[in-house]
N, C-alpha and C. Protein backbone atom coordinates (compact mmCIF):
# COMPACT_ATOMS: atom_id res chain seq x y z
N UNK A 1 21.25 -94.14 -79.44
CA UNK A 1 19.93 -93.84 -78.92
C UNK A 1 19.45 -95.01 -78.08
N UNK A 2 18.42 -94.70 -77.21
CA UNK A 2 18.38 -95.96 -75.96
C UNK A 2 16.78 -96.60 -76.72
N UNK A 3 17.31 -97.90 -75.65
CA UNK A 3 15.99 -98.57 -76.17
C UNK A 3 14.42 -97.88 -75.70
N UNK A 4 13.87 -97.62 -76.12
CA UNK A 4 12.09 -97.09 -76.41
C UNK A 4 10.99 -98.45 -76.09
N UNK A 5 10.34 -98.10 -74.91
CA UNK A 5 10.07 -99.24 -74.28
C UNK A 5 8.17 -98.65 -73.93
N UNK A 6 7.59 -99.58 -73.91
CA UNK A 6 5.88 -99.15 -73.43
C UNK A 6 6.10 -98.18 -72.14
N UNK A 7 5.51 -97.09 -71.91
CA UNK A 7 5.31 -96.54 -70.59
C UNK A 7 5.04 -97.75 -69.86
N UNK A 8 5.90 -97.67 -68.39
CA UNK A 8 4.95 -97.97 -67.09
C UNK A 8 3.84 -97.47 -67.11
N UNK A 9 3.00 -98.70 -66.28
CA UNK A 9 1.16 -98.39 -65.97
C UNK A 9 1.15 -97.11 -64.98
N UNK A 10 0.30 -96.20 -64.86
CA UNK A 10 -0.04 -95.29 -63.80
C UNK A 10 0.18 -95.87 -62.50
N UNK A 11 -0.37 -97.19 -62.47
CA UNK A 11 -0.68 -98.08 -60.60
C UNK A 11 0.65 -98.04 -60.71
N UNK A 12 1.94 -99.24 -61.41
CA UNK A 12 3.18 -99.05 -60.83
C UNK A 12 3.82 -97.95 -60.24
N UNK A 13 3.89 -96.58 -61.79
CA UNK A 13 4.21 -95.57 -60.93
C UNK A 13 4.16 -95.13 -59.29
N UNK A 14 2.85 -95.20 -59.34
CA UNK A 14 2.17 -94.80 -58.08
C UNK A 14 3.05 -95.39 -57.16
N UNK A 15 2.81 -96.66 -57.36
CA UNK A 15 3.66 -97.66 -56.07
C UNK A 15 5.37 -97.45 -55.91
N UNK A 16 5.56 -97.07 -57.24
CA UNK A 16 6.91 -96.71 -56.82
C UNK A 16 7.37 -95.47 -56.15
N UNK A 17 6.24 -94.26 -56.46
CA UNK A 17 6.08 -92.82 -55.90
C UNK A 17 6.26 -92.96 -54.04
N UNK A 18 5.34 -94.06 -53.57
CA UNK A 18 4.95 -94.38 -52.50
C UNK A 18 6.14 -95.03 -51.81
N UNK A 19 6.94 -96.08 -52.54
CA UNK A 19 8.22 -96.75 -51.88
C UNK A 19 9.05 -95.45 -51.96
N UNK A 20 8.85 -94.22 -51.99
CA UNK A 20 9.80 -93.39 -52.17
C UNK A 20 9.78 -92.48 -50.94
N UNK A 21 8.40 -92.64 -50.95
CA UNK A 21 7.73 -91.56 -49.71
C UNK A 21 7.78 -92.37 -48.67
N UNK A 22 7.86 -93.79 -48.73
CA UNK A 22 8.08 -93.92 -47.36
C UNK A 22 9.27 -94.30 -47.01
N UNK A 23 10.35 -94.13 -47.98
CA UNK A 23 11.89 -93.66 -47.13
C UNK A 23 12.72 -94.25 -48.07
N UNK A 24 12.42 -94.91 -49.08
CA UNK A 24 13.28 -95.87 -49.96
C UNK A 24 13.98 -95.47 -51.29
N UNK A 25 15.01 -95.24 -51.71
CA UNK A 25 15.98 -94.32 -52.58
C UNK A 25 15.10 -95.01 -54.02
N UNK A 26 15.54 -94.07 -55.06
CA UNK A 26 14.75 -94.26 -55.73
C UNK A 26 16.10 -95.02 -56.66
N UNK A 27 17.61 -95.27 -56.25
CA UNK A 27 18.12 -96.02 -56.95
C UNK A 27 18.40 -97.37 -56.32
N UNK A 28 17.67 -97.57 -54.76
CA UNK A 28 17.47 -99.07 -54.62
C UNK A 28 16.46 -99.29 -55.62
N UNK A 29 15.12 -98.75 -55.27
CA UNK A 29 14.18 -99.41 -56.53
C UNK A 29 14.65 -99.65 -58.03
N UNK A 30 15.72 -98.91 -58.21
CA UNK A 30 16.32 -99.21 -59.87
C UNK A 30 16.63 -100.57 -59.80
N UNK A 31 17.54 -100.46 -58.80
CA UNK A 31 18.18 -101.89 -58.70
C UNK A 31 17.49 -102.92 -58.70
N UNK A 32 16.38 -103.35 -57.87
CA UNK A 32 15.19 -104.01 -57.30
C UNK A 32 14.08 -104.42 -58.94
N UNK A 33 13.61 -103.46 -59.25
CA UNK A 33 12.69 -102.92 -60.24
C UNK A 33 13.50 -102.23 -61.74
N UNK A 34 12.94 -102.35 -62.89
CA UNK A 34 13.09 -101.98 -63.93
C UNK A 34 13.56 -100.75 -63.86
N UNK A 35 12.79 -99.56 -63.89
CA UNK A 35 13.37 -98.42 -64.21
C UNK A 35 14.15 -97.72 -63.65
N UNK A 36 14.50 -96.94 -64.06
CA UNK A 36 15.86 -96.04 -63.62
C UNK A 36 15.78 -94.77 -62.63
N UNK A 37 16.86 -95.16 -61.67
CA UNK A 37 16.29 -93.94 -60.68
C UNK A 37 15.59 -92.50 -60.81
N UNK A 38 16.40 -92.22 -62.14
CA UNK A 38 15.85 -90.82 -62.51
C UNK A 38 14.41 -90.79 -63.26
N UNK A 39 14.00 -91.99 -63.74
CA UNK A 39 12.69 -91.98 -64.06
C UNK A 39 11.91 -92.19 -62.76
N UNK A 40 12.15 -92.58 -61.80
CA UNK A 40 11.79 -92.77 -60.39
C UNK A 40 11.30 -91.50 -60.17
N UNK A 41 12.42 -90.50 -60.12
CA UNK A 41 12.79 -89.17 -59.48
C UNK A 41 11.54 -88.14 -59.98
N UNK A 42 11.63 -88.68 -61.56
CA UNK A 42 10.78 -87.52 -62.30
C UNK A 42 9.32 -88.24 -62.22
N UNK A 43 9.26 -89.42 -61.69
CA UNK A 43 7.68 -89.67 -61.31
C UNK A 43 7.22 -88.97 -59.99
N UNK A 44 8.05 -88.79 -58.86
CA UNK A 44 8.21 -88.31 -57.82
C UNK A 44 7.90 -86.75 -57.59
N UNK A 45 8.50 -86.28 -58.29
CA UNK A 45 8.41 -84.89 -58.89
C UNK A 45 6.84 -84.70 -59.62
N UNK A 46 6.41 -85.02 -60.44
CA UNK A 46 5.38 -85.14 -61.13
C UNK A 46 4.19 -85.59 -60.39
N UNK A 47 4.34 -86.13 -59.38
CA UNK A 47 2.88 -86.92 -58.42
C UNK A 47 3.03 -85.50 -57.27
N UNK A 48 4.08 -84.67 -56.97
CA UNK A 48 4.60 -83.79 -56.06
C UNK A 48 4.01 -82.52 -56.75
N UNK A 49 3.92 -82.29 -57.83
CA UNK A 49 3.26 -81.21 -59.06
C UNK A 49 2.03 -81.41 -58.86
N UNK A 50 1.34 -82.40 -58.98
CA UNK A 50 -0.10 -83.27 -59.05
C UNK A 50 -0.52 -82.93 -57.76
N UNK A 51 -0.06 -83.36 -57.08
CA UNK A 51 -0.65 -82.65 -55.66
C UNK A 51 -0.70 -81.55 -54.74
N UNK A 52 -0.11 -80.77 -55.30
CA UNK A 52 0.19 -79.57 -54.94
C UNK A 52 1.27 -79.48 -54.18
N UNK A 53 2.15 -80.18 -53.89
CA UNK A 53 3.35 -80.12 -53.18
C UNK A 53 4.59 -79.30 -53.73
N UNK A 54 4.64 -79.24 -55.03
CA UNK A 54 6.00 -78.57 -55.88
C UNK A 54 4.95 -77.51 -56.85
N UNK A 55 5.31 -76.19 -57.23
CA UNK A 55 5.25 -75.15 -58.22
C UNK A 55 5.96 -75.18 -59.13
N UNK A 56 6.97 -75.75 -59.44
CA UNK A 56 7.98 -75.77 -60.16
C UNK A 56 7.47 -76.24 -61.56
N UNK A 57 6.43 -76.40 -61.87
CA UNK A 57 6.41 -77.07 -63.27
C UNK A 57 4.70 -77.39 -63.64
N UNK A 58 4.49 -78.00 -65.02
CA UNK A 58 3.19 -77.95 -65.30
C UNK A 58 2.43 -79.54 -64.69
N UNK A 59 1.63 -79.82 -64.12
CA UNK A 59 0.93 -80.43 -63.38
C UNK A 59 0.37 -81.66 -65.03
N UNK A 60 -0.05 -82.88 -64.67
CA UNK A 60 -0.20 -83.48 -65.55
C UNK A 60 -1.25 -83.12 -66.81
N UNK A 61 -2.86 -82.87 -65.66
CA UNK A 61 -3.55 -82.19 -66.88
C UNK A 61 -3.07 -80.91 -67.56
N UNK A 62 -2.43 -79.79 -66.76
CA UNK A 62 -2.00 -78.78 -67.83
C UNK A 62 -1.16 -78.97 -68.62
N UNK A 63 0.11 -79.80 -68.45
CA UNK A 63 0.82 -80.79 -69.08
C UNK A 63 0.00 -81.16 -70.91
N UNK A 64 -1.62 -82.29 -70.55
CA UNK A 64 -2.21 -82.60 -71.42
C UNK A 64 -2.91 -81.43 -72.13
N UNK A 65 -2.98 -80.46 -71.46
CA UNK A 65 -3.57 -79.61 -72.22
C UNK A 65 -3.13 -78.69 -73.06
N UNK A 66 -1.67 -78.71 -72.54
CA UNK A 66 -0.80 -77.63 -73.49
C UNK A 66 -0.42 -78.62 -74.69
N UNK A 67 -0.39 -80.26 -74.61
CA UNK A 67 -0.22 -80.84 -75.84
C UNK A 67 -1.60 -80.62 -76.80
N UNK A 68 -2.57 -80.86 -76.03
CA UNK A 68 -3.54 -80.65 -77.32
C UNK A 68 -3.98 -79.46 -78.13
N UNK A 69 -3.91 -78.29 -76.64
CA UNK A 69 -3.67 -77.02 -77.85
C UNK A 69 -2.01 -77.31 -78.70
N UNK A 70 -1.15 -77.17 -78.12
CA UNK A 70 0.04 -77.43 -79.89
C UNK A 70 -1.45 -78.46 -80.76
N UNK A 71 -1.36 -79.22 -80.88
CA UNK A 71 -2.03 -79.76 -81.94
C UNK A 71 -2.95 -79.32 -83.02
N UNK A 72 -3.74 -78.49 -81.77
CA UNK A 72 -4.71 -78.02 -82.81
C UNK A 72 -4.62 -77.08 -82.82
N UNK A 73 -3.35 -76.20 -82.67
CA UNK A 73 -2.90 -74.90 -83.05
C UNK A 73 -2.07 -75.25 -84.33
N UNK A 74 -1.26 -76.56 -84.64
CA UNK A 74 -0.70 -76.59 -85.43
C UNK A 74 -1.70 -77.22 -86.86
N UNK A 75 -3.02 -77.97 -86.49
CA UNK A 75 -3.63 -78.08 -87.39
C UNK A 75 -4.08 -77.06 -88.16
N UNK A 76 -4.80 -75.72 -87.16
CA UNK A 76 -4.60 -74.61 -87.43
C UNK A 76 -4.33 -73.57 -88.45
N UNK A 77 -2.76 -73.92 -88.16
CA UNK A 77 -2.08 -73.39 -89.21
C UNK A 77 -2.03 -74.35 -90.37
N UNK A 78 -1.99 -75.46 -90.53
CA UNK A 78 -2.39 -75.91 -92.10
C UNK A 78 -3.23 -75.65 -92.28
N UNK A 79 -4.28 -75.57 -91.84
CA UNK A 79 -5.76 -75.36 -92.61
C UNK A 79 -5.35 -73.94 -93.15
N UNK A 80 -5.08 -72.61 -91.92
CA UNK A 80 -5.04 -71.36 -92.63
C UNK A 80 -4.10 -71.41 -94.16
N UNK A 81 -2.84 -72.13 -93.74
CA UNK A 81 -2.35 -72.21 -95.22
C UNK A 81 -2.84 -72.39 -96.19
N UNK A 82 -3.81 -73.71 -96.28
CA UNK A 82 -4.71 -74.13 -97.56
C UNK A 82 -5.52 -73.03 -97.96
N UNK A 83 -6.41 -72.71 -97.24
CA UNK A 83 -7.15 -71.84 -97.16
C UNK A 83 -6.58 -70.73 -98.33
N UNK A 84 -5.65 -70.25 -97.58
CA UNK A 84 -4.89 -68.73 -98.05
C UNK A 84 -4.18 -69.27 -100.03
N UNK A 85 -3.98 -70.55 -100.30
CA UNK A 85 -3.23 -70.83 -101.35
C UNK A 85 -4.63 -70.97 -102.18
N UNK A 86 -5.86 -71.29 -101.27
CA UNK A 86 -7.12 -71.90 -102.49
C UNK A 86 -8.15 -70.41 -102.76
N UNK A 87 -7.51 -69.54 -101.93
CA UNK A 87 -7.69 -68.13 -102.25
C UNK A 87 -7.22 -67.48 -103.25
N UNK A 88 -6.15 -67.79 -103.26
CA UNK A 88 -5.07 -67.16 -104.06
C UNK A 88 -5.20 -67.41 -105.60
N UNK A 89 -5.80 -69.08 -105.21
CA UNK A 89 -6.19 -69.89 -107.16
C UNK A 89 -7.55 -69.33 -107.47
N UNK A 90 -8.00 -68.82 -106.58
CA UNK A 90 -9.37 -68.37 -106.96
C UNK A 90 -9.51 -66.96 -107.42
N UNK A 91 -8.85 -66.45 -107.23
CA UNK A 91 -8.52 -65.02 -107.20
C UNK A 91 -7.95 -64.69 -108.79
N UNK A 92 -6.72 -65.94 -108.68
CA UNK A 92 -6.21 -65.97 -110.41
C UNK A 92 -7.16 -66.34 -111.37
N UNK A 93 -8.25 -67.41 -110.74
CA UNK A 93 -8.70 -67.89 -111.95
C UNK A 93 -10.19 -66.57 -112.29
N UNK A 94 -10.02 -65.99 -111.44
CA UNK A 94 -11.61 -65.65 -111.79
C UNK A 94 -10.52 -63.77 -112.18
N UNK A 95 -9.59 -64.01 -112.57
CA UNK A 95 -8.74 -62.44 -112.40
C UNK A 95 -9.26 -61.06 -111.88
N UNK A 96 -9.06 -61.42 -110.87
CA UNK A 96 -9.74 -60.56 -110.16
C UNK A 96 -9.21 -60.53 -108.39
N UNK A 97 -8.10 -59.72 -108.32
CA UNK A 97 -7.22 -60.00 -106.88
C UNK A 97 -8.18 -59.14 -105.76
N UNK A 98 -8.50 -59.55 -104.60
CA UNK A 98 -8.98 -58.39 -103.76
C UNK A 98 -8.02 -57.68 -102.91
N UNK A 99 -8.67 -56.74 -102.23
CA UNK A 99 -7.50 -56.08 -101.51
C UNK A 99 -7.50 -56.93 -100.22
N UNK A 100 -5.69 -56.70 -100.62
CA UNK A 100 -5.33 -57.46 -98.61
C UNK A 100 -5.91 -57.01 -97.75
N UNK A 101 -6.42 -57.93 -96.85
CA UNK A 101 -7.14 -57.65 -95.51
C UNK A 101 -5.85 -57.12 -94.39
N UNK A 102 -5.87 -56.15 -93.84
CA UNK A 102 -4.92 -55.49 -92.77
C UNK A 102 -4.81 -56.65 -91.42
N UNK A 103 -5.95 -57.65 -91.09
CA UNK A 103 -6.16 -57.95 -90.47
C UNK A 103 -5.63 -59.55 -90.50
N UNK A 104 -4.93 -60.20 -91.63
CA UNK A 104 -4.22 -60.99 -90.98
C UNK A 104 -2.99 -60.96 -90.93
């Protein structure tokens, strides 16, 4: 497994997006600069998404936004779990089951 390193800042990116656009391979900058052409490539791609230049893929904020719904879709579902198990003890303790709801 490779080494796991701090993100680059947004400004570098940028500047490297820009040495790209104005004519410069993105595996001289490897050479030159830290990261690796293909992280070059996929910043390139991604500022090209961001600006409306490429369709091909989710743009950064929809990007952020599809992570935070997972999140709190997956919080979600723990809560419904608890929920449904502290139902279930309540139901035993007081003996007395209700009828399943069709509806979840």
């Amino acid at each position: 497994m490779g080494k796991t390193r701090k993100p680059y800042p947004p400004e570098f990116r940028r500047q490297m997006v820009e040495l790209v656009r104005t004519g410069r391979t993105p595996e001289s900058q490897a050479r030159e600069f830290e990261p690796t052409a293909e992280s070059i490539r996929n910043w390139v791609k991604q500022a090209d998404r961001d600006e409306g230049r490429r369709e091909d893929g989710l743009t950064s904020p929809e990007r952020e936004e599809l992570r935070r719904l997972r999140r709190e879709n997956r919080q979600l579902k723990i809560e419904r779990e608890i929920l449904a198990k502290a139902a279930a003890w309540f139901a035993r303790e007081t003996d007395s089951v209700p009828p399943k709801s069709s509806s979840s």
